[in-house]
PDB file of N, CA and C in Angstrom:
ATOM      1  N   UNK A   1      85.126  84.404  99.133  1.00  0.00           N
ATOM      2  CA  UNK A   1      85.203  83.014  98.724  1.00  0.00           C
ATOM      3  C   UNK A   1      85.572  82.179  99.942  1.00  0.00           C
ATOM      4  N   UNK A   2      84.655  81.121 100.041  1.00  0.00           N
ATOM      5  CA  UNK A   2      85.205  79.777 101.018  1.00  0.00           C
ATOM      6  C   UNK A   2      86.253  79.195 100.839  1.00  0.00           C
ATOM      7  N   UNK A   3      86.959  78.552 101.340  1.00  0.00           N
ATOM      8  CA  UNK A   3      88.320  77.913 101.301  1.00  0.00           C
ATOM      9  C   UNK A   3      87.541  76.442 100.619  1.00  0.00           C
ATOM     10  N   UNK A   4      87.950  75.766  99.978  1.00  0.00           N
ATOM     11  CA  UNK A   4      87.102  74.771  99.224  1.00  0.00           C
ATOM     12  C   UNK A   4      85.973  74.596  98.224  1.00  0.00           C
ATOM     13  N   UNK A   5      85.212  75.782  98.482  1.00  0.00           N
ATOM     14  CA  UNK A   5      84.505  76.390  97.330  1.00  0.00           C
ATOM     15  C   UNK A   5      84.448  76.692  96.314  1.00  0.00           C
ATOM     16  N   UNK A   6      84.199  76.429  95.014  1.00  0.00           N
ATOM     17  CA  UNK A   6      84.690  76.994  93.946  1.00  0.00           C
ATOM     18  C   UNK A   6      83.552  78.396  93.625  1.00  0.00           C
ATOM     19  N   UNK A   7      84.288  79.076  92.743  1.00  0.00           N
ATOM     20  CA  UNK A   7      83.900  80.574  92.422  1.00  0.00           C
ATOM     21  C   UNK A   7      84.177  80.492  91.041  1.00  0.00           C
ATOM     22  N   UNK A   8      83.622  81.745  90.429  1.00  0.00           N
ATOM     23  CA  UNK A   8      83.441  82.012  89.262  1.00  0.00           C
ATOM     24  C   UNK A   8      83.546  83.854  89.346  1.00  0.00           C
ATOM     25  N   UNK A   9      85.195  84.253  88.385  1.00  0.00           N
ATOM     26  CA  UNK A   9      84.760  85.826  88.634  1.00  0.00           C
ATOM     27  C   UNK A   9      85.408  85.746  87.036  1.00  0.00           C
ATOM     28  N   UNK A  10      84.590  87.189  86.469  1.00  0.00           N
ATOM     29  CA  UNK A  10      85.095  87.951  85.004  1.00  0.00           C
ATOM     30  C   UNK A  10      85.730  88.737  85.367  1.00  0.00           C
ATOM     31  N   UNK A  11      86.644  89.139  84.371  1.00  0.00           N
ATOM     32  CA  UNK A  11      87.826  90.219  83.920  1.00  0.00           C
ATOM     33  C   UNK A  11      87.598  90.689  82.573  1.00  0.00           C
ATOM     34  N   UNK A  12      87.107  92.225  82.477  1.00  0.00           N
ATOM     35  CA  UNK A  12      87.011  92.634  81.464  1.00  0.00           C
ATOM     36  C   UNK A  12      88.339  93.236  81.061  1.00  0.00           C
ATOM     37  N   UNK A  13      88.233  92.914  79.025  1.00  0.00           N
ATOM     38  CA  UNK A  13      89.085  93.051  78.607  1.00  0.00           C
ATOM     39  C   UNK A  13      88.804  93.955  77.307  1.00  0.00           C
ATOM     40  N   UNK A  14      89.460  95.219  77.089  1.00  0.00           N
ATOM     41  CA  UNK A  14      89.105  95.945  75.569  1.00  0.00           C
ATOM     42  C   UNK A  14      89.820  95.892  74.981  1.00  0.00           C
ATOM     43  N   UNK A  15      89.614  96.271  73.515  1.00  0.00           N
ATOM     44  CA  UNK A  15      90.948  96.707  72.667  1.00  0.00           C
ATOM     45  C   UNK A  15      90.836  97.823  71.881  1.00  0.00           C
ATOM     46  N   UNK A  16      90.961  98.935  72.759  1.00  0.00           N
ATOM     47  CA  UNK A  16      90.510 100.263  72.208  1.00  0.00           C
ATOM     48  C   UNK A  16      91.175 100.769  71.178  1.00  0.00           C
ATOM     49  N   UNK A  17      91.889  99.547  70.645  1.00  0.00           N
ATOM     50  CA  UNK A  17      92.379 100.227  68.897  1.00  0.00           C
ATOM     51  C   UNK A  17      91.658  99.866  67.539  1.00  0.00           C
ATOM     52  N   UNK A  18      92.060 100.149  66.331  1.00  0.00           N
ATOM     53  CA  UNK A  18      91.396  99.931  65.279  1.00  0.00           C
ATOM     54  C   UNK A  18      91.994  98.840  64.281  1.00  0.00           C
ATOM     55  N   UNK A  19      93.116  97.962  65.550  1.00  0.00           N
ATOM     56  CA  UNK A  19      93.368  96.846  64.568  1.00  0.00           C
ATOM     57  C   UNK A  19      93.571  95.274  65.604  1.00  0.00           C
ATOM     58  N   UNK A  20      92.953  94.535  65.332  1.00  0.00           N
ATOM     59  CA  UNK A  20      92.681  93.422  66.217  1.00  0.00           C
ATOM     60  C   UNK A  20      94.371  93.243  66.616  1.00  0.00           C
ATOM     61  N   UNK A  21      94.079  92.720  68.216  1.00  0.00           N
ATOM     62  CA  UNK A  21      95.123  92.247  68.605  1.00  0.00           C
ATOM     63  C   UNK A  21      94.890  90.721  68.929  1.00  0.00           C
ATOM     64  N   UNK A  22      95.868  89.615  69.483  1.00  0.00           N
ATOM     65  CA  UNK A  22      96.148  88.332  69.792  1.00  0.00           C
ATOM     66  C   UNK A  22      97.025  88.902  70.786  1.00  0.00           C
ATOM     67  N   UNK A  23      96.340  88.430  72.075  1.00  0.00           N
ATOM     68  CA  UNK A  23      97.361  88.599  72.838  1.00  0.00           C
ATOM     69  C   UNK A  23      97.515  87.325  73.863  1.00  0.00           C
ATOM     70  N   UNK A  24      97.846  87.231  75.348  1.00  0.00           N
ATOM     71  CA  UNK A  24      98.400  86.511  76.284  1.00  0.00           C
ATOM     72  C   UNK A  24      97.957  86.812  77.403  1.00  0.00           C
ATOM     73  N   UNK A  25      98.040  85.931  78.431  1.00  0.00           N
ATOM     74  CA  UNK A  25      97.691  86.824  79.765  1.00  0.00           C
ATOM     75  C   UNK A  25      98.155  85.845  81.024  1.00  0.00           C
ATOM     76  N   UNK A  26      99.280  86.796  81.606  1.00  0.00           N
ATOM     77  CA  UNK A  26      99.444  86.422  82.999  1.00  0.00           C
ATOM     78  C   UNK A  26      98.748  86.621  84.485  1.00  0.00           C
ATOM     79  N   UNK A  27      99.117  85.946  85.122  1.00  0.00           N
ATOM     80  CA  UNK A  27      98.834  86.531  86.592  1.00  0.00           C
ATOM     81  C   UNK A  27      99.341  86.479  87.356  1.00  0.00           C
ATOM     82  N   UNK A  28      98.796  87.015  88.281  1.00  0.00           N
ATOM     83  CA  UNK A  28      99.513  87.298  89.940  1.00  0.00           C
ATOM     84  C   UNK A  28      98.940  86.915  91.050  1.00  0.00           C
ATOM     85  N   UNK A  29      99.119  86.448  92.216  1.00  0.00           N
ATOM     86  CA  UNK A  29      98.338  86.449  93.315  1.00  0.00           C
ATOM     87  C   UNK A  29      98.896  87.066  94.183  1.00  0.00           C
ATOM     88  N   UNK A  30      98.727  88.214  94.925  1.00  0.00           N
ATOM     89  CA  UNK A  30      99.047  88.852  96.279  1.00  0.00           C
ATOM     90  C   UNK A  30      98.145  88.163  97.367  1.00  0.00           C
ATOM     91  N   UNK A  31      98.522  88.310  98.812  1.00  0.00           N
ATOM     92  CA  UNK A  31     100.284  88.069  98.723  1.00  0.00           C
ATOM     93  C   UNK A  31     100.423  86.815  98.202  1.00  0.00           C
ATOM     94  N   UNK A  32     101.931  86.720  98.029  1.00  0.00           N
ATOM     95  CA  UNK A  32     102.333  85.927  97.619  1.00  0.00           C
ATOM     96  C   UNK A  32     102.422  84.313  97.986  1.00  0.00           C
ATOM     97  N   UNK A  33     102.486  84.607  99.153  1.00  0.00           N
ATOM     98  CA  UNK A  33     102.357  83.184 100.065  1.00  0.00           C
ATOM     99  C   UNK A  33     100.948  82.778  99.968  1.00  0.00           C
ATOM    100  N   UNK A  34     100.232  83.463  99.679  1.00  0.00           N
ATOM    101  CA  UNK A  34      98.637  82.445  99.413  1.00  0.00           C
ATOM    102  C   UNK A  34      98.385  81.910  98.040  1.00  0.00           C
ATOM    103  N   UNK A  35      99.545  82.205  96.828  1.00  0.00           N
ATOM    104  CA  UNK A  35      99.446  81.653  95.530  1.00  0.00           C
ATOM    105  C   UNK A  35      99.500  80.099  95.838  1.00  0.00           C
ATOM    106  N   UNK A  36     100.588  79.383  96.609  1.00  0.00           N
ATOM    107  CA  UNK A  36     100.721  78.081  96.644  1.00  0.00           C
ATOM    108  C   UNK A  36      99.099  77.335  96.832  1.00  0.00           C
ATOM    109  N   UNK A  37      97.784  78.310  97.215  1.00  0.00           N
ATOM    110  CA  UNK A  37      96.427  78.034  97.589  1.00  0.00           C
ATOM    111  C   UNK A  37      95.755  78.295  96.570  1.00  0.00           C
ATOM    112  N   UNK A  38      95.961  78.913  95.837  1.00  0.00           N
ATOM    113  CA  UNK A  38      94.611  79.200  94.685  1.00  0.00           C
ATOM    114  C   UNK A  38      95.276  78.505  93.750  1.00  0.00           C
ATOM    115  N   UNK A  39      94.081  77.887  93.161  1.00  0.00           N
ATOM    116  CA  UNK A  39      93.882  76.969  92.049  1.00  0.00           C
ATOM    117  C   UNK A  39      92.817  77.344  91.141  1.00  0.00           C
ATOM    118  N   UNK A  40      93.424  77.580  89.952  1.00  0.00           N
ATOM    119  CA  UNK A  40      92.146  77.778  88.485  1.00  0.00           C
ATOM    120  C   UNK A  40      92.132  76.417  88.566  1.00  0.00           C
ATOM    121  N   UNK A  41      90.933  76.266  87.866  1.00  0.00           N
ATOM    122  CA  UNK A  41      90.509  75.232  87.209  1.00  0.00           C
ATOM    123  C   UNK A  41      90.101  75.093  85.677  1.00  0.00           C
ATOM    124  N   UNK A  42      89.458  76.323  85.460  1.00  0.00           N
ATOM    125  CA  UNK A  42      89.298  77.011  84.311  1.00  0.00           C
ATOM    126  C   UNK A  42      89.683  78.000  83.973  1.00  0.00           C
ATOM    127  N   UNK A  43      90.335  78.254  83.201  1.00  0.00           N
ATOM    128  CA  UNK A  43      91.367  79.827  82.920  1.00  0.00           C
ATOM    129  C   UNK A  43      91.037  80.260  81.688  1.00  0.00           C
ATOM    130  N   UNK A  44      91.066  81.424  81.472  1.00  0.00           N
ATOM    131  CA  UNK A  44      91.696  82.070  79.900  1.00  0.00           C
ATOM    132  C   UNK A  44      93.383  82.496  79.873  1.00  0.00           C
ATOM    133  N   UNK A  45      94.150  82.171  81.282  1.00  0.00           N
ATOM    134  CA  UNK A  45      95.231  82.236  81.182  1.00  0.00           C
ATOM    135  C   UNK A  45      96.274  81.864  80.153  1.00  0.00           C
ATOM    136  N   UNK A  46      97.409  81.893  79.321  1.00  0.00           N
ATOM    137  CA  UNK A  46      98.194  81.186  79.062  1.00  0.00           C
ATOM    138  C   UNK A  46      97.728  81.126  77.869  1.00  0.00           C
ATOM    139  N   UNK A  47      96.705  81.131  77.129  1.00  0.00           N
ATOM    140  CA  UNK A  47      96.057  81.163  75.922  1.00  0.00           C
ATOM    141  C   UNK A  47      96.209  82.363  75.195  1.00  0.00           C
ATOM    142  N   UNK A  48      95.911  81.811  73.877  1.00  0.00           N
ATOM    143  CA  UNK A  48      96.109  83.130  73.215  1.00  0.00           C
ATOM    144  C   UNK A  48      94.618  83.540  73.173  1.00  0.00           C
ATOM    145  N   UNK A  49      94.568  84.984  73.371  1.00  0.00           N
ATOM    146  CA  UNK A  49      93.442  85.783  72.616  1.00  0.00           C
ATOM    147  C   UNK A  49      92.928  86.403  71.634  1.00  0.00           C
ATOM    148  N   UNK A  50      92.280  86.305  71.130  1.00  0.00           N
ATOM    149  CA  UNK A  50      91.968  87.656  69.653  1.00  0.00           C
ATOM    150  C   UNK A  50      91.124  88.283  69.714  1.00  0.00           C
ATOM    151  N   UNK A  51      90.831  89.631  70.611  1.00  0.00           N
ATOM    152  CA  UNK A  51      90.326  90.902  70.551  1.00  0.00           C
ATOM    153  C   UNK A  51      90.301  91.799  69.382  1.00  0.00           C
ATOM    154  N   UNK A  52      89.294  91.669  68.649  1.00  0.00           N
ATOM    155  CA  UNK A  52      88.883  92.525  67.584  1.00  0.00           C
ATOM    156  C   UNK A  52      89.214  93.998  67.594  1.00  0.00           C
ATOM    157  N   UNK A  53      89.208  94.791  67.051  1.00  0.00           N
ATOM    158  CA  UNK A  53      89.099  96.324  66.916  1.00  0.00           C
ATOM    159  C   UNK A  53      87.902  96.822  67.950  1.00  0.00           C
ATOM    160  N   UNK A  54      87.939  97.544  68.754  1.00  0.00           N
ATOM    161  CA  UNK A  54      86.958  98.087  69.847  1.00  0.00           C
ATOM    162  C   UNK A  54      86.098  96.997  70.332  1.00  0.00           C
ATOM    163  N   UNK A  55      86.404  95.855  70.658  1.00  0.00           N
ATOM    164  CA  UNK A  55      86.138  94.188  70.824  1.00  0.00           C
ATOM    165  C   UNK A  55      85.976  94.743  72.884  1.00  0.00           C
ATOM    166  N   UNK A  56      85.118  94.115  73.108  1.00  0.00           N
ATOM    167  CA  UNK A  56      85.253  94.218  74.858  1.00  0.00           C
ATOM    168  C   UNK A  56      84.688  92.647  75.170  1.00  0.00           C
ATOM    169  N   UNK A  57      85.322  92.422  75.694  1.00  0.00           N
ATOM    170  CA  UNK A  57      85.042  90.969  76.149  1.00  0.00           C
ATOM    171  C   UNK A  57      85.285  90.369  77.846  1.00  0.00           C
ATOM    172  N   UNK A  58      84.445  89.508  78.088  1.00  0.00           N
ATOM    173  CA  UNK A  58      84.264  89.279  79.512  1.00  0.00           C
ATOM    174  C   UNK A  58      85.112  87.246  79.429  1.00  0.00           C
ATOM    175  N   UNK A  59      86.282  88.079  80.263  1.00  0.00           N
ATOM    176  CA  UNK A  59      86.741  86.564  80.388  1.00  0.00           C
ATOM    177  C   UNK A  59      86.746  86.030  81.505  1.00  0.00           C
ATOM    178  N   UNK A  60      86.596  84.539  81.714  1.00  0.00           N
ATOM    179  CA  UNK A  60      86.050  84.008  82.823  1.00  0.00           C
ATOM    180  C   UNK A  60      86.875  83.468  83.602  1.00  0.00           C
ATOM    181  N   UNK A  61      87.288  83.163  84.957  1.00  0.00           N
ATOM    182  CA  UNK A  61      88.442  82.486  85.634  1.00  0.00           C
ATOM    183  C   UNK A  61      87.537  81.495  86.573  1.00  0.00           C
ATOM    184  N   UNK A  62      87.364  80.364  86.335  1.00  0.00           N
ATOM    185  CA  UNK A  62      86.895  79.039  87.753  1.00  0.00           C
ATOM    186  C   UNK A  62      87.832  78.533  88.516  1.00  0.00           C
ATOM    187  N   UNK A  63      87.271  79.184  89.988  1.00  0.00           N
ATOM    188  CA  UNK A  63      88.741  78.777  90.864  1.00  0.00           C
ATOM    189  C   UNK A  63      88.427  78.383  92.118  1.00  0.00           C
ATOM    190  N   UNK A  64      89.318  77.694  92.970  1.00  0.00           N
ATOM    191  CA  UNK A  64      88.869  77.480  94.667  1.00  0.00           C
ATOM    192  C   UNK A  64      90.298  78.421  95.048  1.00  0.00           C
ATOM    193  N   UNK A  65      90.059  78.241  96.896  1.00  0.00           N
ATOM    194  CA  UNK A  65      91.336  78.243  97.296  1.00  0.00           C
ATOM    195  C   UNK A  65      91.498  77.027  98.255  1.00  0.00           C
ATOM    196  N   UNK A  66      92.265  76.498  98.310  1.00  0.00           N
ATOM    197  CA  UNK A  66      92.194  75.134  98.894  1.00  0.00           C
ATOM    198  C   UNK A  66      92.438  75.417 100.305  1.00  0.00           C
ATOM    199  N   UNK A  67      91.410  74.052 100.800  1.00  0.00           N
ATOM    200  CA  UNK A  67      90.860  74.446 102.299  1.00  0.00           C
ATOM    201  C   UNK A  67      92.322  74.508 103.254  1.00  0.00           C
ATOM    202  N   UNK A  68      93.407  73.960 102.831  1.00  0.00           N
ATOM    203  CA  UNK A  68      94.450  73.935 103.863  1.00  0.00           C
ATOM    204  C   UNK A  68      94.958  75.403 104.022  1.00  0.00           C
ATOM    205  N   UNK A  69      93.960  76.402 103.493  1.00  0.00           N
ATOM    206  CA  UNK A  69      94.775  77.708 103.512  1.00  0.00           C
ATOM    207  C   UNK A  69      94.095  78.291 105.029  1.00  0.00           C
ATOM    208  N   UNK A  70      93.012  77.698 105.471  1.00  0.00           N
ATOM    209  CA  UNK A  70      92.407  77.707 106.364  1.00  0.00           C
ATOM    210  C   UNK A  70      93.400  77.411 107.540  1.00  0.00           C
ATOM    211  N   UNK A  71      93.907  76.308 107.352  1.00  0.00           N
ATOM    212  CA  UNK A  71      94.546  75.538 108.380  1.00  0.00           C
ATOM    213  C   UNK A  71      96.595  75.980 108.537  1.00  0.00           C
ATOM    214  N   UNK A  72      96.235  77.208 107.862  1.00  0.00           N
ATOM    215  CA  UNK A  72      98.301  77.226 107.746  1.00  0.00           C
ATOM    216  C   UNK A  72      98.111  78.575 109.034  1.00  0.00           C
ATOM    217  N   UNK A  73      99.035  78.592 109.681  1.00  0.00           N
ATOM    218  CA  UNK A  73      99.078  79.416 110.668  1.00  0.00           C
ATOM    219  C   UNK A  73     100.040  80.577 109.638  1.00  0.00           C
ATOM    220  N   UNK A  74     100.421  80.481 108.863  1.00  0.00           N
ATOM    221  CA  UNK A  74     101.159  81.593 108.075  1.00  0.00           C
ATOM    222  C   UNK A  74     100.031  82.389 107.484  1.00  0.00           C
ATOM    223  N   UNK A  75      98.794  82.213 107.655  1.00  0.00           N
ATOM    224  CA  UNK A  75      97.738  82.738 106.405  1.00  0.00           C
ATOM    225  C   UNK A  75      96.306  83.284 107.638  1.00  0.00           C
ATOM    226  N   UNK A  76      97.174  83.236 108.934  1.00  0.00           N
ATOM    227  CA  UNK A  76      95.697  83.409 109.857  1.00  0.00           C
ATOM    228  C   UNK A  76      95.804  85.026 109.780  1.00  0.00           C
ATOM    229  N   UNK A  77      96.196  85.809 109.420  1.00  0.00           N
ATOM    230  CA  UNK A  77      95.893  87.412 109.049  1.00  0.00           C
ATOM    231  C   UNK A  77      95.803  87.449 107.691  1.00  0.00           C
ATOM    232  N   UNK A  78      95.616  86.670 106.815  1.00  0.00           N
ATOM    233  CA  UNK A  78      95.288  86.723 105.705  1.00  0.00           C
ATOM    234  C   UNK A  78      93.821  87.204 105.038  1.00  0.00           C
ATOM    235  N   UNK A  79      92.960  87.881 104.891  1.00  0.00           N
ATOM    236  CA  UNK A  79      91.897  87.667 104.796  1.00  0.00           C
ATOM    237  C   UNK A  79      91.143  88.194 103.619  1.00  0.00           C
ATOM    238  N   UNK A  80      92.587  88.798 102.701  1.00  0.00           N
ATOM    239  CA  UNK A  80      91.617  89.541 101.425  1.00  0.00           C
ATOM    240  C   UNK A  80      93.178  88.574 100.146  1.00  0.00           C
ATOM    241  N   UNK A  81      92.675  88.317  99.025  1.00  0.00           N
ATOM    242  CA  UNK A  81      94.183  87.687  97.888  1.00  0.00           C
ATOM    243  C   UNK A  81      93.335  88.160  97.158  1.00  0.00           C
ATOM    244  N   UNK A  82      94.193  88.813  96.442  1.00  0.00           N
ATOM    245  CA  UNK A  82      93.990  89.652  94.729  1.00  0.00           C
ATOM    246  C   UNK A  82      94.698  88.805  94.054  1.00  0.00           C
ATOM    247  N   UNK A  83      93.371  88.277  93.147  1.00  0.00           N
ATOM    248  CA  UNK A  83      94.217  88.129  91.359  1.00  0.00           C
ATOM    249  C   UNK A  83      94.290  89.133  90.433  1.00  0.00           C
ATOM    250  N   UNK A  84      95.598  89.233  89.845  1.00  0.00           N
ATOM    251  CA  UNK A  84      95.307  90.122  89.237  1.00  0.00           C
ATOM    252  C   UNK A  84      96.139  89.197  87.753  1.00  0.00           C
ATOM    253  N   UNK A  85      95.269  90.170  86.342  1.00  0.00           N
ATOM    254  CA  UNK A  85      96.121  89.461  85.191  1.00  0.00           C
ATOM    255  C   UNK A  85      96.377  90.857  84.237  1.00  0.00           C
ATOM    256  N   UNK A  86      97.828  90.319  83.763  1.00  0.00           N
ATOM    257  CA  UNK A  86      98.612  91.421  82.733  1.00  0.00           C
ATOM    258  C   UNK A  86      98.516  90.774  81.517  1.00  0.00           C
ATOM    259  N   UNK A  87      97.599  91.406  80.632  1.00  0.00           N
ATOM    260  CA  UNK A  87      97.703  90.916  78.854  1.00  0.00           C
ATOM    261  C   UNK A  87      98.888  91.458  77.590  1.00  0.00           C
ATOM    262  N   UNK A  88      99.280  90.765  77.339  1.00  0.00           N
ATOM    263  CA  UNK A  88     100.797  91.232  76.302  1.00  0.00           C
ATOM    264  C   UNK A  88     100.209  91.042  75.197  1.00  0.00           C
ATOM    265  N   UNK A  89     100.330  91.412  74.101  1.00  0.00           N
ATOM    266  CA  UNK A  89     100.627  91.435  72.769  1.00  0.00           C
ATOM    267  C   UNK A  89     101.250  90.184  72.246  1.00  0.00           C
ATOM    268  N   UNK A  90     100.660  89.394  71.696  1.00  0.00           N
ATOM    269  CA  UNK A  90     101.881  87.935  71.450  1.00  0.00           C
ATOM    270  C   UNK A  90     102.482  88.020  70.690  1.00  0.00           C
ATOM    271  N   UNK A  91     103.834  87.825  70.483  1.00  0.00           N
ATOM    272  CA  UNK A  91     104.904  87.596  69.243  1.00  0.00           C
ATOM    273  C   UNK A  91     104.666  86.438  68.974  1.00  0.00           C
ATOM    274  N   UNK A  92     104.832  86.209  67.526  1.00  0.00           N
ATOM    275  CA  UNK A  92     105.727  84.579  66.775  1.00  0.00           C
ATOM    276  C   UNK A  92     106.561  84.044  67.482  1.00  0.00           C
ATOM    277  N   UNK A  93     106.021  83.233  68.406  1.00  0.00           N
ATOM    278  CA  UNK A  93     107.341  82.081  68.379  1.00  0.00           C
ATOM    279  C   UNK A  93     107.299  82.567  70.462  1.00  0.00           C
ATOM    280  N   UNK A  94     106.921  83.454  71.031  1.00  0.00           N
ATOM    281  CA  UNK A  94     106.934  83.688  71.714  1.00  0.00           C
ATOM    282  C   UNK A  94     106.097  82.588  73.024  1.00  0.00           C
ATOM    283  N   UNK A  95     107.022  82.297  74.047  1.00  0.00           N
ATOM    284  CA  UNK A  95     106.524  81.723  75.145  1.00  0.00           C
ATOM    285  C   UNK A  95     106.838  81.825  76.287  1.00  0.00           C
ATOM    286  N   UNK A  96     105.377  82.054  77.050  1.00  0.00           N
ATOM    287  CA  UNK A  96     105.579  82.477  78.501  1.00  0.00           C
ATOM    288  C   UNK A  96     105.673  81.249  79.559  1.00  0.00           C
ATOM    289  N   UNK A  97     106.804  81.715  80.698  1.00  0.00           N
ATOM    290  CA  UNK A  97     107.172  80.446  81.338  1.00  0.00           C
ATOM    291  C   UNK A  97     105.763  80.755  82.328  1.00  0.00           C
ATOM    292  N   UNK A  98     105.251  78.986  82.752  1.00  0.00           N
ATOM    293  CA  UNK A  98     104.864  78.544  83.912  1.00  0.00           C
ATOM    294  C   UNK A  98     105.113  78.980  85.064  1.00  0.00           C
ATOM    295  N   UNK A  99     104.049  79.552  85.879  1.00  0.00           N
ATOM    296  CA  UNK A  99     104.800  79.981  87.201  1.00  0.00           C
ATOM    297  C   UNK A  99     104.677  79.050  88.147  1.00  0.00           C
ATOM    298  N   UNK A 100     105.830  78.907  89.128  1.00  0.00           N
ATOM    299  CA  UNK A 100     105.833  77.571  90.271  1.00  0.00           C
ATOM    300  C   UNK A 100     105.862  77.785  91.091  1.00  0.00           C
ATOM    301  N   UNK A 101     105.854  77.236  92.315  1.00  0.00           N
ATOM    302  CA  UNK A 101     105.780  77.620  93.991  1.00  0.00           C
ATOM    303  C   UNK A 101     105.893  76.274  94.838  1.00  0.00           C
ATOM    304  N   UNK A 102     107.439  76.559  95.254  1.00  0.00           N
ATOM    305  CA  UNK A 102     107.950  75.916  96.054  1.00  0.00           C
ATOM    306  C   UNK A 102     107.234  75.629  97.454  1.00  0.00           C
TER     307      UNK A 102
END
């Protein structure tokens, strides 16, 4: 991906049981210091899901990384950032905090 560019990648998701789940989904960016640079635009983040019984589904993430990541001398050996996302099970009443970056 270009620094300013936007992209488009899927994350497949199953639910290899026999009773639908609703779940959640966080993420991560390694390293860490290049999260303050990536920006969704479009997420399935933070939302709830409902994966059927043996349900496989392709969810979509629209994202850049913003061009100043180009320009930070902290990020000039930088050259590969993994997203990665963890799906939970949602409880009633349950809410996941916002992540921030100072």
């Amino acid at each position: 991906v270009v620094p300013g560019e936007t992209a488009l990648a899927f994350y497949k998701a199953k639910n290899p049981t026999d009773k639908p789940v609703i779940g959640i989904s966080t993420y991560n960016v390694i390293p860490f210091e290049a999260g303050q640079y990536f920006n969704k635009i479009q997420c399935f983040c933070f939302e709830e899901q409902r994966l059927n019984p043996q349900e496989e589904v392709d969810m979509p993430v629209f994202f850049y990384i913003d061009p100043e990541f180009a320009e930070d001398p902290k990020m000039a050996k930088v050259d590969l950032i993994t997203l990665s996302y963890t799906f939970f099970e949602a409880k009633e009443g349950q809410k996941l905090p916002l992540p921030g970056y100072q």
